[in-house]
C-alpha atoms as a PDB file:
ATOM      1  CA  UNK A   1     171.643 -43.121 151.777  1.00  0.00           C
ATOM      2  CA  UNK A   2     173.457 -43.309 148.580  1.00  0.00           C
ATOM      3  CA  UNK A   3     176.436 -41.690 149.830  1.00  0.00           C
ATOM      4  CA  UNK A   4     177.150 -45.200 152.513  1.00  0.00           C
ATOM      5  CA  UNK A   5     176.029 -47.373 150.025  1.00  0.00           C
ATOM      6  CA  UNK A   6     178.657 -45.867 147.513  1.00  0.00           C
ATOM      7  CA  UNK A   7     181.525 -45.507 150.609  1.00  0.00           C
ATOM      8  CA  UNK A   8     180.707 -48.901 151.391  1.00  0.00           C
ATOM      9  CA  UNK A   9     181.396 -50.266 147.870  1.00  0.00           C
ATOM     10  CA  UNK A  10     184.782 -48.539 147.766  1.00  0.00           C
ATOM     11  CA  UNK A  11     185.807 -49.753 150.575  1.00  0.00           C
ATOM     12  CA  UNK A  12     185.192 -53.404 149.565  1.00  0.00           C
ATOM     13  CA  UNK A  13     186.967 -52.920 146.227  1.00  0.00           C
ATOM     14  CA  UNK A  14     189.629 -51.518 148.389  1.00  0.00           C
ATOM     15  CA  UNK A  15     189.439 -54.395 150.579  1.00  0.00           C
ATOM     16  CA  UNK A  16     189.557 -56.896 147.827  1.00  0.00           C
ATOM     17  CA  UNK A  17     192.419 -55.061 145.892  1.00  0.00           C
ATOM     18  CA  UNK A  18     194.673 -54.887 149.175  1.00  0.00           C
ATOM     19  CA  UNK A  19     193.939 -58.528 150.281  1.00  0.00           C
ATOM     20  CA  UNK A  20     192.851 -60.505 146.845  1.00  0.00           C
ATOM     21  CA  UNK A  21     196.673 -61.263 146.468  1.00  0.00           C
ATOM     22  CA  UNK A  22     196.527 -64.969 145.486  1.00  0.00           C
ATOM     23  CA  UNK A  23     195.683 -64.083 141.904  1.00  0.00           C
ATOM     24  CA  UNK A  24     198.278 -61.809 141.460  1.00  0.00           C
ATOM     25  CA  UNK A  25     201.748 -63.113 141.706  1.00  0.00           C
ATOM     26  CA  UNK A  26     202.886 -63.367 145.378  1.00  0.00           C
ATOM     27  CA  UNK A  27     201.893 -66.792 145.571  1.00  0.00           C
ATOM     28  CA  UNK A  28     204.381 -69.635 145.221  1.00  0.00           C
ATOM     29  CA  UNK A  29     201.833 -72.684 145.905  1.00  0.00           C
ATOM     30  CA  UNK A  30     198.356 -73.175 146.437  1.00  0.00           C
ATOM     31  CA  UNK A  31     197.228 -76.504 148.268  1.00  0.00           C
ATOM     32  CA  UNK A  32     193.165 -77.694 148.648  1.00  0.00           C
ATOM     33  CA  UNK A  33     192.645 -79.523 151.587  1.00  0.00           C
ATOM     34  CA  UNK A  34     190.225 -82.139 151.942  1.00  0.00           C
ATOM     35  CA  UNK A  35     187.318 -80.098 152.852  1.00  0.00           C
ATOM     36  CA  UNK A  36     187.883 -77.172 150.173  1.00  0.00           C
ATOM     37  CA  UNK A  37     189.832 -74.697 151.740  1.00  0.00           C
ATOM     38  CA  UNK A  38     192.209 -73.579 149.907  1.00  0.00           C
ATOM     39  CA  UNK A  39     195.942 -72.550 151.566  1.00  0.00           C
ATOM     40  CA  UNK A  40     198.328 -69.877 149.642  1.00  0.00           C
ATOM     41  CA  UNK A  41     202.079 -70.317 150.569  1.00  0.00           C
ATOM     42  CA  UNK A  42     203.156 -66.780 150.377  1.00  0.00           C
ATOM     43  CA  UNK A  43     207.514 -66.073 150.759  1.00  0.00           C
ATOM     44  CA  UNK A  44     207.610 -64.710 154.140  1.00  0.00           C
ATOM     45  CA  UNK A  45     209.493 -61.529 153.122  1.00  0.00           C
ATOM     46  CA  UNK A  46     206.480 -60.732 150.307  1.00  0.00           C
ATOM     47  CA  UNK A  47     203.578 -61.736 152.875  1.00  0.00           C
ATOM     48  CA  UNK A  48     200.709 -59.000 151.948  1.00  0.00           C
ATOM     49  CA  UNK A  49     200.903 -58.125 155.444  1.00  0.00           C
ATOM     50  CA  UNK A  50     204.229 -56.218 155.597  1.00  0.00           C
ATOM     51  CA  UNK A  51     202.935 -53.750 153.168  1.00  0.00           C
ATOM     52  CA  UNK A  52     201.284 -51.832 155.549  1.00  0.00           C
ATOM     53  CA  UNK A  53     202.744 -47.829 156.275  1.00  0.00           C
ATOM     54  CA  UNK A  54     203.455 -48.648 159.987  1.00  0.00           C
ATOM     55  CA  UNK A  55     205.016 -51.924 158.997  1.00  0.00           C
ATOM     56  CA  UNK A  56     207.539 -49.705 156.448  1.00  0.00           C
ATOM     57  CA  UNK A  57     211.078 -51.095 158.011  1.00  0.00           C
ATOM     58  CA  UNK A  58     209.322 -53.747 160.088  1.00  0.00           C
ATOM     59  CA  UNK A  59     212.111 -56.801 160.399  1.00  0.00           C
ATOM     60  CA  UNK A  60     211.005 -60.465 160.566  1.00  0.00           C
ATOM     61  CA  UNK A  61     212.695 -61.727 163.631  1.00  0.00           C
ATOM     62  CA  UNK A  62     213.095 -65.826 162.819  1.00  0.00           C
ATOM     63  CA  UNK A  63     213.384 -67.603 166.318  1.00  0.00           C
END
């Protein structure tokens, strides 16, 4: 039992680490809407996305 709680709570640090990048750096402009919600602008060749392994040499095709 302790061993999933303790794989559990890595995996939301990991979670958090990997995702949580609005406090870091990478974004330009926040913006609060009306309701609360709050929107990070992001440069579209830094988006938090692209840093995945199988995303390595991905190119951003702009229609």
């Amino acid at each position: 039992m302790a061993f999933k709680f303790i794989a559990i709570l890595l995996l939301k640090i990991i979670f958090f680490a990997t995702f949580a990048w609005g406090e870091n750096g990478l974004t330009i402009k926040s913006i609060q809407s009306e309701d609360g919600d709050v929107i990070d602008c992001v440069d579209i060749y830094e988006q938090p996305a692209l840093y995945h392994p199988a995303l390595k040499n991905h190119k951003i095709q702009l229609i």
